[in-house]
Protein backbone atom coordinates (compact mmCIF):
# COMPACT_ATOMS: atom_id res chain seq x y z
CA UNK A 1 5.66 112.24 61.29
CA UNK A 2 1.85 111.29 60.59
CA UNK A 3 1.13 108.49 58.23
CA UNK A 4 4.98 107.29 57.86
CA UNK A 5 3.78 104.32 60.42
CA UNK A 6 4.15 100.99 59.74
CA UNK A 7 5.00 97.47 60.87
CA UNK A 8 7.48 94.93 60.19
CA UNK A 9 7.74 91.72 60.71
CA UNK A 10 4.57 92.35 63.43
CA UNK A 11 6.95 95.08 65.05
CA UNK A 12 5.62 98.55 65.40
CA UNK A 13 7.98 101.15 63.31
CA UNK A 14 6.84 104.55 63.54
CA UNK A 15 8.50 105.33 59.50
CA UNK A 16 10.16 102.61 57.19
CA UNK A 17 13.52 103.70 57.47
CA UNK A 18 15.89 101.35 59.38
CA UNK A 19 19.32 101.86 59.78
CA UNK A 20 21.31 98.63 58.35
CA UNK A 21 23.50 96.80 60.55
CA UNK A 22 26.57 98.62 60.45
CA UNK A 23 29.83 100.46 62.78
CA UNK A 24 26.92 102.80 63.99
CA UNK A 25 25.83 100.18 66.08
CA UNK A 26 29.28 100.10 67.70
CA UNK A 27 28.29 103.36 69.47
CA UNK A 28 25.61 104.12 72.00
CA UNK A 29 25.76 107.62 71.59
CA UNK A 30 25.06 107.40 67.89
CA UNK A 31 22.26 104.44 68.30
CA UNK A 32 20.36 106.99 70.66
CA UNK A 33 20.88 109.82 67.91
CA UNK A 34 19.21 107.86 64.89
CA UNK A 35 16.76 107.57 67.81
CA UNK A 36 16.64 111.18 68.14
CA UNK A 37 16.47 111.68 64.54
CA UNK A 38 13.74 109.46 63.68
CA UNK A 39 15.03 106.05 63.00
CA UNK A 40 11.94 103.48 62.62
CA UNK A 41 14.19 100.63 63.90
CA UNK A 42 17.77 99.80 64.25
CA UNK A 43 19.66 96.60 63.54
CA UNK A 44 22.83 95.61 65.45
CA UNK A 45 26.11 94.74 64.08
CA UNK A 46 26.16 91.48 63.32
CA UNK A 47 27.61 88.25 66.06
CA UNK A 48 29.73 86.72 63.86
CA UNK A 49 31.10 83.04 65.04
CA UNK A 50 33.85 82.69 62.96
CA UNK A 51 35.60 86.11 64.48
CA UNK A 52 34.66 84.55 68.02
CA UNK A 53 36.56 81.57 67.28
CA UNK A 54 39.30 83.67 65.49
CA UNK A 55 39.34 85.76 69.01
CA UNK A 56 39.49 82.25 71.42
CA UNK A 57 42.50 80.73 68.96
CA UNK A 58 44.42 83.85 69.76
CA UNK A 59 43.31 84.25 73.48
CA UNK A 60 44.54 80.71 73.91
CA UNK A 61 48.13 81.17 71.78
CA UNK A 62 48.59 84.09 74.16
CA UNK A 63 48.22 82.25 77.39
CA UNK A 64 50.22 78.87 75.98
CA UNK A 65 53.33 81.56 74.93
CA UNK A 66 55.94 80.93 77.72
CA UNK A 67 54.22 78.52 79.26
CA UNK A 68 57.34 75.86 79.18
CA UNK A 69 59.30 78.73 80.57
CA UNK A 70 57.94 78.98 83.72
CA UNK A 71 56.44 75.52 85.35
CA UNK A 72 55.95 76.58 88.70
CA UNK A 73 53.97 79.32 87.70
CA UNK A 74 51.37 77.70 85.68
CA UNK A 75 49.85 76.15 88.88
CA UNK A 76 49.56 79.38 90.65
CA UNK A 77 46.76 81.09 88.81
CA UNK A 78 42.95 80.18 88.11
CA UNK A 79 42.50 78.52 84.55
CA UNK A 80 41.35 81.15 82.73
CA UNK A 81 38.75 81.11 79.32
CA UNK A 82 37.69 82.90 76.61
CA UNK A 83 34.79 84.50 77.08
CA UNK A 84 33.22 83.49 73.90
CA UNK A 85 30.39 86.02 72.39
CA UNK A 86 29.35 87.45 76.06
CA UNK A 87 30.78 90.72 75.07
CA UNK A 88 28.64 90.99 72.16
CA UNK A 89 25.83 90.17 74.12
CA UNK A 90 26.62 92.77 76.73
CA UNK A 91 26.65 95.23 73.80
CA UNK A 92 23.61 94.12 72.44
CA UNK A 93 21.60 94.25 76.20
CA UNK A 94 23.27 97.70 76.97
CA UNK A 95 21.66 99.09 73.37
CA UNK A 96 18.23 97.92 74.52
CA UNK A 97 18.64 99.74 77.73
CA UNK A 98 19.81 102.95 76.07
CA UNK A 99 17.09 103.34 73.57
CA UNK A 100 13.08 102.71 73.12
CA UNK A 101 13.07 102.07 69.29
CA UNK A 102 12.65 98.40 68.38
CA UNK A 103 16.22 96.67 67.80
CA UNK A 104 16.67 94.03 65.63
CA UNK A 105 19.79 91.44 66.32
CA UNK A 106 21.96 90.15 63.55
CA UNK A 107 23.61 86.96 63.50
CA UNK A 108 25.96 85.25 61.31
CA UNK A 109 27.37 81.82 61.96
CA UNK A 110 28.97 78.73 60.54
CA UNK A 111 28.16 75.64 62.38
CA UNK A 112 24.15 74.44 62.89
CA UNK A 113 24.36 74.37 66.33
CA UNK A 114 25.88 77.64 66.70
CA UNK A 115 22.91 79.10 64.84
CA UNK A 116 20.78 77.89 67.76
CA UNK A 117 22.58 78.64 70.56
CA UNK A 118 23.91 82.14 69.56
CA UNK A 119 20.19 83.06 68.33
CA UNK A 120 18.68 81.79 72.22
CA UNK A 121 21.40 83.61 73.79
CA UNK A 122 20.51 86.90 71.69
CA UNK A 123 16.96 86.74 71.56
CA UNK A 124 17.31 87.22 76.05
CA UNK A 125 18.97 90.36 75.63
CA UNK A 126 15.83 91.78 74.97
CA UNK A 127 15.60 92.87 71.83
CA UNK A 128 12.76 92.28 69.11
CA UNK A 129 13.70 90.39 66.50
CA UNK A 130 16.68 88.35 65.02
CA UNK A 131 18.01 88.91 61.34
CA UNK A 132 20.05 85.76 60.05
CA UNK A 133 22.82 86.77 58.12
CA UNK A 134 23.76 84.09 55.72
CA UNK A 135 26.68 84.45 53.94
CA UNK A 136 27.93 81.52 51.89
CA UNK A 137 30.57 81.45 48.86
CA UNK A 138 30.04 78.01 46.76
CA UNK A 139 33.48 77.42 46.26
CA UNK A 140 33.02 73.58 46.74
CA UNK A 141 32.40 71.96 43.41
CA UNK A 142 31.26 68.82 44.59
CA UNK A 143 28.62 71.05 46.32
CA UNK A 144 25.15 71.86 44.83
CA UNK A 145 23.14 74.80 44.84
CA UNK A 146 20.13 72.22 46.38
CA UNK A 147 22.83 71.67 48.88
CA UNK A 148 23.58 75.32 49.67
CA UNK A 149 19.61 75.65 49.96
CA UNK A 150 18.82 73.21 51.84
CA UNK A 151 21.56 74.05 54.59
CA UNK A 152 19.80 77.95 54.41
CA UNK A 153 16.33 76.57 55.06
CA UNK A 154 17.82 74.00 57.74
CA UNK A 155 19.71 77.22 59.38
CA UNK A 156 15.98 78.88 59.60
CA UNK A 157 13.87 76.14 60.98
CA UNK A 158 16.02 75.39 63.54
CA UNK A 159 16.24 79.07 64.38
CA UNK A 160 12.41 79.82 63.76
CA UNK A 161 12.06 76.53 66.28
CA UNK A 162 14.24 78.11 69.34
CA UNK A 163 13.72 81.77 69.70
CA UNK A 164 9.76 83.45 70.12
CA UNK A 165 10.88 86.92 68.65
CA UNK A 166 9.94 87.23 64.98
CA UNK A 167 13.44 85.95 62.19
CA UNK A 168 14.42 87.62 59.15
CA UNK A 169 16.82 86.20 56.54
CA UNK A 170 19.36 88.50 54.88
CA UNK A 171 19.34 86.70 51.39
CA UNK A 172 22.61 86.84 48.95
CA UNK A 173 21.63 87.79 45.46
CA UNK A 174 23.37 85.11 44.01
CA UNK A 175 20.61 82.23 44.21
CA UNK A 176 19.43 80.58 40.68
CA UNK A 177 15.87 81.07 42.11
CA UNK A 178 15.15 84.05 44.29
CA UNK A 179 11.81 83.63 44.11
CA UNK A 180 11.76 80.00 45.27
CA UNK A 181 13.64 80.53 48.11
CA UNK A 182 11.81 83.22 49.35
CA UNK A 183 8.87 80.84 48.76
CA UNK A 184 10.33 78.23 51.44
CA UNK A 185 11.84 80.97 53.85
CA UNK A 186 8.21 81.70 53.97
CA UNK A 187 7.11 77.84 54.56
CA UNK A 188 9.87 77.55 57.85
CA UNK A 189 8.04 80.64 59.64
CA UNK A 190 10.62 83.48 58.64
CA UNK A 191 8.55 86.84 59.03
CA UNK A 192 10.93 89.13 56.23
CA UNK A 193 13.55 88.97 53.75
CA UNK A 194 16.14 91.61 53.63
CA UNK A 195 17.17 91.89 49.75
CA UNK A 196 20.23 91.70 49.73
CA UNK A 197 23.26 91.36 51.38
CA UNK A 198 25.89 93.39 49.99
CA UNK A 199 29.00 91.09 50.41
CA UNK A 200 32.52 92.80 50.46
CA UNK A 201 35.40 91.18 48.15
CA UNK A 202 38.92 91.15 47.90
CA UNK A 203 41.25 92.20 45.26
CA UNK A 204 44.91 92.25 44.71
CA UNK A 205 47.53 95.02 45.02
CA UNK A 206 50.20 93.36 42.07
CA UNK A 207 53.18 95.43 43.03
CA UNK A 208 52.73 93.64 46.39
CA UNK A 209 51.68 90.48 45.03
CA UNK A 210 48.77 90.37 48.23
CA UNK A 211 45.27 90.15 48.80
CA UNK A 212 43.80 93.59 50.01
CA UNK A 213 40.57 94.65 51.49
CA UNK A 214 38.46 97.70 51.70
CA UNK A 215 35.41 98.99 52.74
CA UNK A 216 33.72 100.66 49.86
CA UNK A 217 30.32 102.03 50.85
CA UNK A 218 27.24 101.05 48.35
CA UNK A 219 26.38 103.40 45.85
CA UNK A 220 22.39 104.47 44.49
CA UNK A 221 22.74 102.34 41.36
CA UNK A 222 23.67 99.36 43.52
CA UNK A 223 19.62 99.68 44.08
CA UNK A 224 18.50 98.47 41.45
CA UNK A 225 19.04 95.19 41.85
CA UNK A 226 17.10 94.67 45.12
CA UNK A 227 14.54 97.52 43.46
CA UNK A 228 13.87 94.80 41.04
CA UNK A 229 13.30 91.60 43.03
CA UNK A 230 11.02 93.76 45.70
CA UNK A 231 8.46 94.33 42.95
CA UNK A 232 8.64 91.02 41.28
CA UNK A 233 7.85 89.49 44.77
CA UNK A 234 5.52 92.14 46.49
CA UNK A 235 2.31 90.43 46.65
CA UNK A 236 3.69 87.06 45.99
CA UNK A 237 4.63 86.41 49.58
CA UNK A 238 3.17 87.29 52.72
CA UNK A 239 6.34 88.32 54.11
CA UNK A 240 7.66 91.24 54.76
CA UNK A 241 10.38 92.79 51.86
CA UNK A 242 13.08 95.05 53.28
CA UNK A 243 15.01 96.58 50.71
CA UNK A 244 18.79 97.03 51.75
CA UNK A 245 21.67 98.32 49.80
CA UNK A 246 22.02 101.32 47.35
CA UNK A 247 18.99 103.58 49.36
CA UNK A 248 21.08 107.03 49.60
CA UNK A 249 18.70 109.51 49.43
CA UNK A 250 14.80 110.42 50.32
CA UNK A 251 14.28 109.51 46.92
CA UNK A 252 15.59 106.13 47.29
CA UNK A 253 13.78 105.67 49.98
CA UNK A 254 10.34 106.13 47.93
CA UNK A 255 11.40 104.28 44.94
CA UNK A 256 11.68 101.43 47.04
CA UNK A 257 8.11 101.96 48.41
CA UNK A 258 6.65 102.39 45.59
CA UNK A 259 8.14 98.91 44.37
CA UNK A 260 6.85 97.32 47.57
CA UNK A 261 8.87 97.40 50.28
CA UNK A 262 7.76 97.14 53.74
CA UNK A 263 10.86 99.12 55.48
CA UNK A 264 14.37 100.45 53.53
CA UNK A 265 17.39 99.72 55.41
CA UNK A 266 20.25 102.25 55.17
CA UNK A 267 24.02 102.36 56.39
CA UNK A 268 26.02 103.80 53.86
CA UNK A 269 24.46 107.45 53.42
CA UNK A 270 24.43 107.21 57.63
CA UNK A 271 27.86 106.95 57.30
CA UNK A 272 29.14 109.49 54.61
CA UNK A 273 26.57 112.26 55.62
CA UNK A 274 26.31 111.35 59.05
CA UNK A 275 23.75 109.85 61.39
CA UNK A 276 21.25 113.34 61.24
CA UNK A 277 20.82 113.23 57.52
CA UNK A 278 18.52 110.16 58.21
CA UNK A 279 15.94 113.36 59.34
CA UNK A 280 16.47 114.78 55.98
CA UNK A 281 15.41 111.89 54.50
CA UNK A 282 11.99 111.18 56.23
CA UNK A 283 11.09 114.85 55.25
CA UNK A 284 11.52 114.37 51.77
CA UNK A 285 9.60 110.90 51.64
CA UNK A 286 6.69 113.08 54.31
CA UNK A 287 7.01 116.24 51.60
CA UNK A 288 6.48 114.08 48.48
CA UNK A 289 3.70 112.12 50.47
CA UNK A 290 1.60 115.48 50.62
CA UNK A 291 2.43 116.92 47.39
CA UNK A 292 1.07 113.38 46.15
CA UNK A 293 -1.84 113.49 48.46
CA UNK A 294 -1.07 110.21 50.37
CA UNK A 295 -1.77 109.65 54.10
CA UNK A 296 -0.22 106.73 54.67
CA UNK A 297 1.93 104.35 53.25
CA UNK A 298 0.12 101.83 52.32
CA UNK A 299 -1.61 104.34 50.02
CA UNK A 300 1.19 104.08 47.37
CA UNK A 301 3.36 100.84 48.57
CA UNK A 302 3.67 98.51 45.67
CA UNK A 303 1.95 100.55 43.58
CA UNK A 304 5.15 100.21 41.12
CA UNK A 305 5.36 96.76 41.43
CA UNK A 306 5.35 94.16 38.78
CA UNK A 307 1.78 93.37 40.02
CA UNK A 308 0.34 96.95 39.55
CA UNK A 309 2.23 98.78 37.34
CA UNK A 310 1.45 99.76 33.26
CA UNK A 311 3.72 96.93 32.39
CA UNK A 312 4.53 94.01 34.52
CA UNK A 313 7.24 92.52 31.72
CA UNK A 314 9.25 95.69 32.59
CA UNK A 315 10.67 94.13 35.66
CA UNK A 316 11.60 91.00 33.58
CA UNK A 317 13.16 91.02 29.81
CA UNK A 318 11.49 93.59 27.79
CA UNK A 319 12.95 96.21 28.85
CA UNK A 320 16.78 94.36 28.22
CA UNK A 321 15.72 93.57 24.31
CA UNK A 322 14.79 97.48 24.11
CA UNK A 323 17.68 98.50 25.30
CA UNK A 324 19.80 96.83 23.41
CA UNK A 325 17.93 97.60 20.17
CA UNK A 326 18.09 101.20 21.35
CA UNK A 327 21.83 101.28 20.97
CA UNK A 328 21.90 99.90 17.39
């Protein structure tokens, strides 16, 4: 569609709208139908270390069960090893084949040199750019929140240093200062900040008496928390913001646009109203772009933000005191 272009992170999208990492990814069928259906760009399930060593621990208690059982035998066969994350990496160079739309690798690990070598190792598959997906839960007490930062930022220089294809840094929303950390992403040469990543968390069946855990897709009024932080930090920051979580509908999509968003990531309304509604979508951001009378988006992007709008203390505490004074 005309005037939806746009870039991120010095990529060429031809709309905003990128599907989130997510179980579509899982399927090259469905990655060439969000193609098909207009997808700006596509980012790829997530290599996760800690399931890779998960996967090796088991591969190895498989081949050491029986082993005392049968001596003779053991010398008889090659030694064999886990194959670590090579079938990830097959996954991710068979998507790049399949499709022409710019992919974006996502990697989430534990250990600083894994960060390195897993990022190298995806960035030669091909694809065009590498979203770091830090997840960390402070549990630690002796552990400070300059700690926590300082291990993020040491995560994305190293990364930055290794791999030429532009880095983006999935942020939690749990940081005392958003807006400083966004400030040193910046400094260590990441290109975009995805806001935020929705983290999944268990809860307890008590008739069992055990942990459980669900998926539970995002909802639209999970939005406006990253809503809020992409207009405080739109013009503040010469990164690119990618909204991601809560963006269900065409609407969504705009809202986020208008705050200042460079691209809006989506999964969950991929999911529940399948991978074609991502066409519906695009037509209602293109349909309220003409009734508007904008050609592009840069016309209108930020134009909500807490640098342009009526009233910049809306995205900060004025609107919580009238509120509350509402409801007396």
């Amino acid at each position: 569609m005309n005037g939806l272009a746009t870039t991120y992170m010095g990529l060429s999208l031809e709309n905003p709208l990128v599907v989130a990492a997510s179980s579509i990814s899982a399927h090259i069928d469905l990655i060439k139908l969000a193609e098909d259906v207009g997808a700006g760009a596509l980012v790829i399930r997530s290599l996760f270390e800690e399931q890779i060593q998960l996967d090796q621990q088991h591969f190895e208690d498989m081949l050491m069960y029986g082993s005392d059982s049968f001596a003779e035998a053991t010398t008889l066969f090659p030694k064999v090893k886990h194959g670590g994350p090579r079938e990830h990496l097959m996954w991710v160079e068979r998507s790049r084949k399949a499709v022409r739309m710019p992919l974006i690798a996502s990697l989430n690990a534990v250990s600083p040199g894994a960060w390195t070598h897993y990022a190298r190792q995806l960035a030669e598959t091909g694809v065009d750019g590498l979203e770091i997906n830090y997840y960390v839960v402070a549990a630690d007490p002796q552990r400070t929140g300059s700690d926590i930062e300082r291990a993020l930022y040491e995560v994305v220089e190293s990364v930055v240093s290794e791999v030429t294809i532009p880095v983006s840094v999935k942020l939690s929303p749990f940081y005392t200062s958003t807006a400083n950390v966004v400030h040193e992403l910046e400094k260590r040469g990441a290109k975009a900040v995805v806001l935020f990543n929705r983290f999944l968390q268990p809860d307890i069946a008590p008739d069992l008496e055990s942990l459980t855990h669900e998926m539970v897709f995002s909802t639209q009024s999970e939005m406006k928390l990253p809503l809020r932080w992409i207009a405080l930090l739109y013009g503040r920051t010469t990164m690119d913001l990618a909204l991601s979580t809560g963006a269900h509908t065409g609407k969504d999509v705009i809202k986020a646009l208008l705050a200042g968003a460079t691209v809006v990531q989506t999964a969950a309304a991929l999911l529940q109203n399948g991978v074609p509604y991502l066409s519906t979508m695009l037509f209602h951001l293109h349909t309220w772009m003409a009734e508007k009378g904008y050609d592009s988006l840069d016309d209108f992007r930020g134009k909500m933000s807490q640098k342009h709008c009526d009233d910049p203390f809306a995205f900060e505490r004025v609107q919580y005191v009238r509120l509350i004074l509402e409801q007396v």
